[in-house]
N, C-alpha and C. Protein backbone atom coordinates (compact mmCIF):
# COMPACT_ATOMS: atom_id res chain seq x y z
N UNK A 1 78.35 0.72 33.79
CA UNK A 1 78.59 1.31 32.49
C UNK A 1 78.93 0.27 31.43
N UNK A 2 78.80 -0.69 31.66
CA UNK A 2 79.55 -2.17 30.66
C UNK A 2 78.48 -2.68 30.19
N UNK A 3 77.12 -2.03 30.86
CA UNK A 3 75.95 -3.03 30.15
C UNK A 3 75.29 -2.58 29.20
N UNK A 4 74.99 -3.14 28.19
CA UNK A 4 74.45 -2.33 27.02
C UNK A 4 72.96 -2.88 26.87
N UNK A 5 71.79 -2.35 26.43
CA UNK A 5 70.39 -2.88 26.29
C UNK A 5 70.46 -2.57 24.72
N UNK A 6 70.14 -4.15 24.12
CA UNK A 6 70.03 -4.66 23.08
C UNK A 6 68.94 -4.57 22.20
N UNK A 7 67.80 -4.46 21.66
CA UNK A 7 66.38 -4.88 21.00
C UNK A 7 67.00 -4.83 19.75
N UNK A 8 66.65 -6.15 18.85
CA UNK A 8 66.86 -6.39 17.68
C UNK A 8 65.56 -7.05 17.26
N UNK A 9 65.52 -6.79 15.47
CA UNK A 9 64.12 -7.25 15.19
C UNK A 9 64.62 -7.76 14.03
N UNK A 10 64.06 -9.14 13.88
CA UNK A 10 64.32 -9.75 12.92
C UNK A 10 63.39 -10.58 11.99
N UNK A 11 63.72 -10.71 10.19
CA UNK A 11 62.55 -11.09 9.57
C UNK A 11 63.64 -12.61 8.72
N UNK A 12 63.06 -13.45 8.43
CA UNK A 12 63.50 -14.79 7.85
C UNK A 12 64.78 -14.44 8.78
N UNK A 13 65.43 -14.57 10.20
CA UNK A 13 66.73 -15.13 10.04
C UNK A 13 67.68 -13.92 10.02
N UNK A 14 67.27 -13.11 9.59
CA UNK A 14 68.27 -11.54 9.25
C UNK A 14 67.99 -10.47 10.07
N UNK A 15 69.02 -10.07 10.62
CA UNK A 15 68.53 -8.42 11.43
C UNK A 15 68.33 -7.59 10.61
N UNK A 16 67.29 -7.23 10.56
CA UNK A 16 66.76 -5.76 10.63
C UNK A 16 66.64 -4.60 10.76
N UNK A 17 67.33 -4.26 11.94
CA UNK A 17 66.64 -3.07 12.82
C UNK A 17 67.03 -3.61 14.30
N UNK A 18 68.24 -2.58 14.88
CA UNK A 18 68.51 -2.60 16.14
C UNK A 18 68.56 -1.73 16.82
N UNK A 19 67.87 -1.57 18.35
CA UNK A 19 68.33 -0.47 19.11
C UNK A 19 69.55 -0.52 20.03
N UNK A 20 69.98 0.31 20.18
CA UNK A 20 71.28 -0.04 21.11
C UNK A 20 71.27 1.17 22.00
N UNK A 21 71.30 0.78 23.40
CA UNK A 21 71.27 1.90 24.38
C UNK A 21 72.42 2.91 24.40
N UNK A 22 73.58 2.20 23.70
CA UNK A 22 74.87 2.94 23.69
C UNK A 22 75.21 3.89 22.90
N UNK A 23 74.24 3.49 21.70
CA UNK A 23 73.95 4.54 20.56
C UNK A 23 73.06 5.54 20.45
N UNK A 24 71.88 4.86 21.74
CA UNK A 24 70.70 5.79 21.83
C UNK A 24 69.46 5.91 20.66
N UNK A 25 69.58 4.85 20.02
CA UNK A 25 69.22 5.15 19.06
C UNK A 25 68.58 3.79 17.65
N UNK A 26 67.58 3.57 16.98
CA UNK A 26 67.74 2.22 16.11
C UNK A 26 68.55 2.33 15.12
N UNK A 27 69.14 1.40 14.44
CA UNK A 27 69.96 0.88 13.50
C UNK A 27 69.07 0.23 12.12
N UNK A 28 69.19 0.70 11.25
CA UNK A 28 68.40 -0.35 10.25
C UNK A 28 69.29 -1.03 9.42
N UNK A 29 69.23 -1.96 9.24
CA UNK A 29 70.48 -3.06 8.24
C UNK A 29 70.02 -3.42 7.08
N UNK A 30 68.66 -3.56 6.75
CA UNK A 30 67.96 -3.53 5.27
C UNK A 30 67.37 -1.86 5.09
N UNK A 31 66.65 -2.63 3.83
CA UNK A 31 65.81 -1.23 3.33
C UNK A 31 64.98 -0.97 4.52
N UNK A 32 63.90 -2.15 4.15
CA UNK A 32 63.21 -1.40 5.38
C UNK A 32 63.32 -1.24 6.64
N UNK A 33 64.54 -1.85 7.26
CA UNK A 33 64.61 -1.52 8.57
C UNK A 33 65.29 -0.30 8.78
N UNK A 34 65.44 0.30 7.32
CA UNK A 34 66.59 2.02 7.67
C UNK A 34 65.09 2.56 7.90
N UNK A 35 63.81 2.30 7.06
CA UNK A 35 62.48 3.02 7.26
C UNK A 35 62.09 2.78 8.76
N UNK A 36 62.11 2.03 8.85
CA UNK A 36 61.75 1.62 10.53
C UNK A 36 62.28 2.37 11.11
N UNK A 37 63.70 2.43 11.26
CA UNK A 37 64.41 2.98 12.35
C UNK A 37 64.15 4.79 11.88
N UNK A 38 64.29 4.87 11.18
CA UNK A 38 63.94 6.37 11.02
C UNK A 38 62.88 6.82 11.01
N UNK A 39 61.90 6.01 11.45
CA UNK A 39 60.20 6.55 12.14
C UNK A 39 60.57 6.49 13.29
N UNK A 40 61.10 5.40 14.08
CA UNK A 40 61.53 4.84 15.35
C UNK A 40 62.21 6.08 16.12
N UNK A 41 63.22 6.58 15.23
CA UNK A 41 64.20 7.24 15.60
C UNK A 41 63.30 8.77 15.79
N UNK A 42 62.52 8.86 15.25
CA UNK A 42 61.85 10.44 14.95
C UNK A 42 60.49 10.34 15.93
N UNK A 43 60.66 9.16 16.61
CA UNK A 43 59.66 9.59 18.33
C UNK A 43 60.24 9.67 19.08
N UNK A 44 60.14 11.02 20.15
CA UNK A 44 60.98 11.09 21.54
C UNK A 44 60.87 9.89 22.65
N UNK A 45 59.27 10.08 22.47
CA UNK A 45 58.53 9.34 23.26
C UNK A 45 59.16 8.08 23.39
N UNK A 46 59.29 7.08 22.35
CA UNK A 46 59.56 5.79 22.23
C UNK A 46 60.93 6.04 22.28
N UNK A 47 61.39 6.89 22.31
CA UNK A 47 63.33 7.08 22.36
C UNK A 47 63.51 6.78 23.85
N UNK A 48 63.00 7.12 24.72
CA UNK A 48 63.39 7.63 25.77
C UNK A 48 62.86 6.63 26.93
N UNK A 49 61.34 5.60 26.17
CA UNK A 49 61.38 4.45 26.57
C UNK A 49 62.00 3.20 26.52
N UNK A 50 63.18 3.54 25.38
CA UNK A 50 64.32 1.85 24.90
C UNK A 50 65.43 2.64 25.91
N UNK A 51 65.40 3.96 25.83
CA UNK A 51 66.94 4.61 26.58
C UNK A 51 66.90 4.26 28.33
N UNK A 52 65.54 4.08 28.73
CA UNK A 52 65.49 3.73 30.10
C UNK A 52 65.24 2.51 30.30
N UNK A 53 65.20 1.35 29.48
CA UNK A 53 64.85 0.52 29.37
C UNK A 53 66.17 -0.41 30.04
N UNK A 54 67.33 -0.02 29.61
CA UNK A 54 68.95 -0.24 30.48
C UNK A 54 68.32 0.04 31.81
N UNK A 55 68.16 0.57 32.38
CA UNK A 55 67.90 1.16 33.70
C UNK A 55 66.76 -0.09 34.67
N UNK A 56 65.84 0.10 34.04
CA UNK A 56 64.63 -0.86 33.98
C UNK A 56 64.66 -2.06 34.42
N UNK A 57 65.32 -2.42 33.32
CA UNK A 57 65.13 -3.83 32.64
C UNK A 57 66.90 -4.39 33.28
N UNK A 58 67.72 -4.21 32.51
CA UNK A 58 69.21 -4.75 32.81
C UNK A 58 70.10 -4.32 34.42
N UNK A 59 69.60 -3.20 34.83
CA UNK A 59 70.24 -2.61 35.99
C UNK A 59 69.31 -3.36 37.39
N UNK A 60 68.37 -3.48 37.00
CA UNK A 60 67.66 -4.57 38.04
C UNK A 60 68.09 -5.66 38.03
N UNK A 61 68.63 -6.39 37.16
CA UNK A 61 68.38 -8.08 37.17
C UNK A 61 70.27 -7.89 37.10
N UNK A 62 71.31 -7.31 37.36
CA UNK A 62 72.22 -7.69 37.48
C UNK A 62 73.24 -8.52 38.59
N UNK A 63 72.56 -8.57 40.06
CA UNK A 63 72.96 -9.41 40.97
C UNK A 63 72.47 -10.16 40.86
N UNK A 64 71.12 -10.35 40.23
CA UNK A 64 70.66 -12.28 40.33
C UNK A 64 71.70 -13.17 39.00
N UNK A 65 72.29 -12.06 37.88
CA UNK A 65 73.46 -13.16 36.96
C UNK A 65 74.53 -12.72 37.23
């Protein structure tokens, strides 16, 4: 429960637009990354592939670090 799955997108240097598994959800930090995330946010489909993506991706590789 301590591990969180991260995806951040970034343009010159600046975040953007983050997903966070803990939130369930993207984050936008500029203009357009509030647009991003609120297309982002308004597919199940792609929701439910960053939400398992903890599972996937981070819950596998935790005894090899």
């Amino acid at each position: 429960n301590d591990i969180e799955y991260i995806l951040s997108y970034y343009y010159n240097m600046e975040e953007i637009t983050r997903f966070s598994s803990s939130l369930g959800k993207f984050v936008g930090y500029t203009e357009y990354g509030l647009k991003q995330a609120e297309y982002w946010n308004s597919d199940p489909s792609d929701l439910a592939v960053r939400k398992a993506a903890k599972e996937t991706v981070c819950k596998n590789h935790i005894d090899a670090y």
